[in-house]
C-alpha atoms as a PDB file:
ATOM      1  CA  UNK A   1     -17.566  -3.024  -8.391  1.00  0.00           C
ATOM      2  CA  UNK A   2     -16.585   0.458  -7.070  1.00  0.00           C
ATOM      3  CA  UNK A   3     -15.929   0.904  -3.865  1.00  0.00           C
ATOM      4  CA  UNK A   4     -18.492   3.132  -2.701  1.00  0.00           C
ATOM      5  CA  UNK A   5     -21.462   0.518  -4.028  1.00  0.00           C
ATOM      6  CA  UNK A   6     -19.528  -2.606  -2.366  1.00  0.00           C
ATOM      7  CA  UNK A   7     -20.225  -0.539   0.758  1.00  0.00           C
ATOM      8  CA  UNK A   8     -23.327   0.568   0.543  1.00  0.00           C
ATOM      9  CA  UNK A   9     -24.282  -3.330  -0.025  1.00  0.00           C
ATOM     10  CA  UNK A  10     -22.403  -4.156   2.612  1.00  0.00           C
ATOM     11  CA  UNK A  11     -24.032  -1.755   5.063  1.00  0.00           C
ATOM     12  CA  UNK A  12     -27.667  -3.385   4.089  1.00  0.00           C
ATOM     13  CA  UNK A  13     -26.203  -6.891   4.538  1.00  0.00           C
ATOM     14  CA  UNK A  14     -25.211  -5.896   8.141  1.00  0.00           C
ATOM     15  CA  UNK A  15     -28.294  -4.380   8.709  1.00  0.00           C
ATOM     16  CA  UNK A  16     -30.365  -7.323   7.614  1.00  0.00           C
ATOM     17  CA  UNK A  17     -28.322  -9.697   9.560  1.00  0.00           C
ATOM     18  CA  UNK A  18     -28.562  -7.646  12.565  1.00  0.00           C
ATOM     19  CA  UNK A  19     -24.704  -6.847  12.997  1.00  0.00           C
ATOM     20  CA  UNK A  20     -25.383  -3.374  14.916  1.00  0.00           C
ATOM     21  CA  UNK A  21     -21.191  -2.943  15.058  1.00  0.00           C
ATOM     22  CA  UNK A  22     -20.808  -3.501  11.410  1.00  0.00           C
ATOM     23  CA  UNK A  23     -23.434  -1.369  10.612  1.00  0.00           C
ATOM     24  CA  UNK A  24     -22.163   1.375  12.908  1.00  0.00           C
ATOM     25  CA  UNK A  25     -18.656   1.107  11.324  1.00  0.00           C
ATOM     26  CA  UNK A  26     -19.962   1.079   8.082  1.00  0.00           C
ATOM     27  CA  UNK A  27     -22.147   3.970   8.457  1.00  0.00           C
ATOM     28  CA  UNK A  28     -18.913   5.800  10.048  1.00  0.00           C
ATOM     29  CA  UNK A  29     -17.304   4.999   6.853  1.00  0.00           C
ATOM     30  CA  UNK A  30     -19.873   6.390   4.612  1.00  0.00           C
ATOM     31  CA  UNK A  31     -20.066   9.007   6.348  1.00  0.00           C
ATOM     32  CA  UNK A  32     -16.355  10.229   6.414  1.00  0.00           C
ATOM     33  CA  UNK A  33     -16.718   9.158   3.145  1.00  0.00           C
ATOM     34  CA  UNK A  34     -19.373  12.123   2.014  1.00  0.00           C
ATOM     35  CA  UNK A  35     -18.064  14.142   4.590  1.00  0.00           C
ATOM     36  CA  UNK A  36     -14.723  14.160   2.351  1.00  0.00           C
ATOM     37  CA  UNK A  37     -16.970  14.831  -0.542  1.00  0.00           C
ATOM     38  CA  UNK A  38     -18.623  17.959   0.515  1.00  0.00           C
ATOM     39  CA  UNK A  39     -15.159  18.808   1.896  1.00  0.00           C
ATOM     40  CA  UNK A  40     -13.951  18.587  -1.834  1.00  0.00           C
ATOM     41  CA  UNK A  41     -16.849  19.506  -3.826  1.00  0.00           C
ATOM     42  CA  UNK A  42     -16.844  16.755  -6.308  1.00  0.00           C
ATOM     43  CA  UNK A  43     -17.672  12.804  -5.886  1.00  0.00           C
ATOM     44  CA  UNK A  44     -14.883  10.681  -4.744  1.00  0.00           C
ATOM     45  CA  UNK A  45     -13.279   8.324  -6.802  1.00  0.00           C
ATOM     46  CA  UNK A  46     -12.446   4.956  -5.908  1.00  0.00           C
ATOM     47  CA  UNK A  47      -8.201   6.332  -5.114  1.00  0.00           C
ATOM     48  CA  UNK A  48      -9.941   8.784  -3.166  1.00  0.00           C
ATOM     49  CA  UNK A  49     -12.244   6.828  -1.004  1.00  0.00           C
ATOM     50  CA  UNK A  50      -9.556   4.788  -0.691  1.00  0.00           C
ATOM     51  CA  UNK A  51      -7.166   7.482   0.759  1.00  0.00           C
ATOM     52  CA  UNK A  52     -10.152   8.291   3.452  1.00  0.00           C
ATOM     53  CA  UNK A  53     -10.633   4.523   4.258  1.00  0.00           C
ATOM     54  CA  UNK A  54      -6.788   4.640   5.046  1.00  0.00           C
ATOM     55  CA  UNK A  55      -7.275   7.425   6.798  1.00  0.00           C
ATOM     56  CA  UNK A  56      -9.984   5.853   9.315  1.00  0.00           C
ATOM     57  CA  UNK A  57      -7.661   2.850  10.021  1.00  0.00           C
ATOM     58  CA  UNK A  58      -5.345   4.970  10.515  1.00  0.00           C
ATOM     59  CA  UNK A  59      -7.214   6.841  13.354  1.00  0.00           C
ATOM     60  CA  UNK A  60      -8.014   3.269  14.813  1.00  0.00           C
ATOM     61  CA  UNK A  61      -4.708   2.105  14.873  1.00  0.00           C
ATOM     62  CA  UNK A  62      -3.887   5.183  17.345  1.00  0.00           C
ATOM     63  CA  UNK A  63      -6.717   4.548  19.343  1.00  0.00           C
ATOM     64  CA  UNK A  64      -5.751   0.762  20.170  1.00  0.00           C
ATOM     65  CA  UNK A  65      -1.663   2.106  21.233  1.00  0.00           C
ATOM     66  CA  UNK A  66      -3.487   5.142  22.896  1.00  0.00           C
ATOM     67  CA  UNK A  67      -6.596   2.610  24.850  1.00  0.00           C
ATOM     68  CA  UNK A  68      -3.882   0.019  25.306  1.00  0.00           C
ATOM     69  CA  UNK A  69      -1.302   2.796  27.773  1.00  0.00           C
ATOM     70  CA  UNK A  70      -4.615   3.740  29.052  1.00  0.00           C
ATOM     71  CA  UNK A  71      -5.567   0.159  29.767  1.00  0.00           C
ATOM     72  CA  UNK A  72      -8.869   0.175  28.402  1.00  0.00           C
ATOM     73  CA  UNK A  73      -8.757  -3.306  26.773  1.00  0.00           C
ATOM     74  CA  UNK A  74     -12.676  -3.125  26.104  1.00  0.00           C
ATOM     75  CA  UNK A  75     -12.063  -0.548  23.984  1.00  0.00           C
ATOM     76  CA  UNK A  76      -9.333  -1.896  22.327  1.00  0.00           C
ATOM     77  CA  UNK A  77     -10.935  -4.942  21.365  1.00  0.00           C
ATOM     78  CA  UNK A  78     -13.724  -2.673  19.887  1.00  0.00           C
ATOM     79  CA  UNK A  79     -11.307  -0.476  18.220  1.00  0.00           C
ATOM     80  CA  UNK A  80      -9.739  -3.474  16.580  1.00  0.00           C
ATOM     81  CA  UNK A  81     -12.919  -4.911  15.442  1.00  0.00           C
ATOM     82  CA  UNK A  82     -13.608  -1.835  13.427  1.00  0.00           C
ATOM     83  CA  UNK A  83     -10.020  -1.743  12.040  1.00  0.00           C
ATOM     84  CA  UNK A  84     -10.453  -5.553  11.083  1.00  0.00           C
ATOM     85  CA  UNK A  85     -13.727  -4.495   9.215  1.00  0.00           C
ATOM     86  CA  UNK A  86     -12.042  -1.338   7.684  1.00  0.00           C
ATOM     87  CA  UNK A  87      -8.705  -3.469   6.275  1.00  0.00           C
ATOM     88  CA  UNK A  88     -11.412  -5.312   4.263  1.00  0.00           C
ATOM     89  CA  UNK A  89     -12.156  -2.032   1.386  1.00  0.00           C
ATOM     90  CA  UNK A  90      -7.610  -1.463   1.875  1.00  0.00           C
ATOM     91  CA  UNK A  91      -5.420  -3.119  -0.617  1.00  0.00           C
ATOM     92  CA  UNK A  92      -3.626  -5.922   0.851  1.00  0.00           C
ATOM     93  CA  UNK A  93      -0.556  -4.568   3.076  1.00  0.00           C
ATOM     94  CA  UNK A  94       3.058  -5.136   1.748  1.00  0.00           C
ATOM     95  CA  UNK A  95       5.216  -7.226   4.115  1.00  0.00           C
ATOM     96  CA  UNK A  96       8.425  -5.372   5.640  1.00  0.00           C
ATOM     97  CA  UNK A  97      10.787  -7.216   3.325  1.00  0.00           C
ATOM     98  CA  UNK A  98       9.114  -5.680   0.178  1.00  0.00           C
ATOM     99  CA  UNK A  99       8.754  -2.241   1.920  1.00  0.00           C
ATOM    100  CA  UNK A 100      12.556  -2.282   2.335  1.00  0.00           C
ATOM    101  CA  UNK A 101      12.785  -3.812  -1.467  1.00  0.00           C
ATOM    102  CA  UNK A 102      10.383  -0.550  -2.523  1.00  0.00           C
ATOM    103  CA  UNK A 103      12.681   2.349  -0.083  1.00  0.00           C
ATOM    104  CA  UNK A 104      16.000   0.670  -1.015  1.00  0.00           C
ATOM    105  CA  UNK A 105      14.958   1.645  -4.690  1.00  0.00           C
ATOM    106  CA  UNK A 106      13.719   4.729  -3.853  1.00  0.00           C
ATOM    107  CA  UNK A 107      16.905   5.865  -1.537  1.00  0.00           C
ATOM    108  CA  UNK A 108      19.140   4.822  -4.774  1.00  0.00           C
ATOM    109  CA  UNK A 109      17.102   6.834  -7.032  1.00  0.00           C
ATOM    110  CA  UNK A 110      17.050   9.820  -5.441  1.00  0.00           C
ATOM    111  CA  UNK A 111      20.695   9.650  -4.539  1.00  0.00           C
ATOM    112  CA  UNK A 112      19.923   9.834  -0.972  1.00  0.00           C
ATOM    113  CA  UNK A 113      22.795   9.293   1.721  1.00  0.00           C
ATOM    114  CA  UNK A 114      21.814  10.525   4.638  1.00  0.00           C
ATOM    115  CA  UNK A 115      19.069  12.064   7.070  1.00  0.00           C
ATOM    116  CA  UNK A 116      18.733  15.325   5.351  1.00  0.00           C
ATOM    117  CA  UNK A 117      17.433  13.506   2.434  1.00  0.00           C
ATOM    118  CA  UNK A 118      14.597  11.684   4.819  1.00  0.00           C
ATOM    119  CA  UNK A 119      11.410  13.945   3.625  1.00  0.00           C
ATOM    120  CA  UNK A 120      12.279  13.113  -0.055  1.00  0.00           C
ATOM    121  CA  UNK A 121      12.613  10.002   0.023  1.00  0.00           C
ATOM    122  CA  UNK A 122       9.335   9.614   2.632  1.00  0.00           C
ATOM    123  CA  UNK A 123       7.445  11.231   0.042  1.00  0.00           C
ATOM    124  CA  UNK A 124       8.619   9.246  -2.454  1.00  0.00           C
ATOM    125  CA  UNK A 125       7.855   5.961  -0.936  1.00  0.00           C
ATOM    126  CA  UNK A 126       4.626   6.981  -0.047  1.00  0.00           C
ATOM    127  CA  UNK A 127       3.818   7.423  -3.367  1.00  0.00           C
ATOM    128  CA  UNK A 128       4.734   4.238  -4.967  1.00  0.00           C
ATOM    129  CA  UNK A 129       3.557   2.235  -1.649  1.00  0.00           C
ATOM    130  CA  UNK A 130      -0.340   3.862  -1.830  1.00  0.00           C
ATOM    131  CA  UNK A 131      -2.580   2.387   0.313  1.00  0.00           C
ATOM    132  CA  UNK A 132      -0.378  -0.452   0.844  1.00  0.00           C
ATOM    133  CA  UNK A 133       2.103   0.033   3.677  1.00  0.00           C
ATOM    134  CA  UNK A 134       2.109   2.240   7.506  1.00  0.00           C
ATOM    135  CA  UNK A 135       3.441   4.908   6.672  1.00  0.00           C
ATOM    136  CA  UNK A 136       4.908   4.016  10.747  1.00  0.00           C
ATOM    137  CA  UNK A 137       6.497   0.987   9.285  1.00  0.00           C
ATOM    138  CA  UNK A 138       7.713   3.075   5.932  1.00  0.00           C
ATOM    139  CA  UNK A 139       9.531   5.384   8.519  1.00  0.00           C
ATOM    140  CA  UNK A 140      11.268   2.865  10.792  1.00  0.00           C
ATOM    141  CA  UNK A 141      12.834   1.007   7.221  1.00  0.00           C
ATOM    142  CA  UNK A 142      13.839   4.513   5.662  1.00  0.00           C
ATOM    143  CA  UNK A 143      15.461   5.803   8.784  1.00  0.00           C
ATOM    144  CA  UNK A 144      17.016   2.137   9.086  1.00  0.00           C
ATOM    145  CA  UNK A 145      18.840   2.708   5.989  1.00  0.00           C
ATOM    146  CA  UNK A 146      19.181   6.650   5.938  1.00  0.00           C
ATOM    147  CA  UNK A 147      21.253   6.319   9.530  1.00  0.00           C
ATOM    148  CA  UNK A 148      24.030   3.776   8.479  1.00  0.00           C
END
């Protein structure tokens, strides 16, 4: 099923079970979803909607560090809740072990043996870890190995 219809059926399962944050998230979603559409000019397909799913975790994730120095924990918890919903349309993350398995590769490919070498190897990684690693996390492991 593509994307786009699981979440139009998912938005009409929230609203007939009268989950008003669901449906608000969802809604959000489809939204950015069209929004990246128009902003195109051409339907997305499912790699794309994908990339603007990641992209709205993404924003949540900065939201819940940014409420949490701000100690607004009722917005973090609803912040969270939306990420939680969002994670459900993302590929299933890699753990940091495999991440370092995927940049190690990557870093002896390239050639790479120091900083200078960072941005290549960044976008790189990125590449071959689509959609299923933080691009946060991706930075920690390659400057982990780029700085020894």
């Amino acid at each position: 099923m593509d994307i786009k219809d699981q979440l139009n059926s998912d938005v009409i399962n929230a609203m007939k079970s009268g989950d008003k944050a669901t449906t608000e998230t969802l809604r959000g979603l489809k939204s950015a979803i069209k929004y990246a559409e128009i902003e195109i000019g051409h339907d997305l397909d499912n790699e794309e909607t994908l990339t603007v799913i990641a992209k709205q975790a993404k924003q949540r994730r900065d939201s819940i560090t940014e409420f949490e120095k701000a100690g607004r924990n009722d917005l973090v918890e609803k912040e969270a809740t939306e990420l939680a919903l969002l994670e459900k349309y993302l590929p299933a993350q890699m753990s940091e072990g495999d991440i370092d398995k995927v940049v190690q590769a990557v870093i002896a490919e390239l050639g790479v043996t120091d900083m200078k070498g960072m941005g290549q190897v960044m976008q790189r990684a990125m590449a071959d870890l689509k959609g299923q690693a933080d691009g946060k996390i991706v930075n920690q492991i390659v400057r982990k190995h780029l700085s020894n």
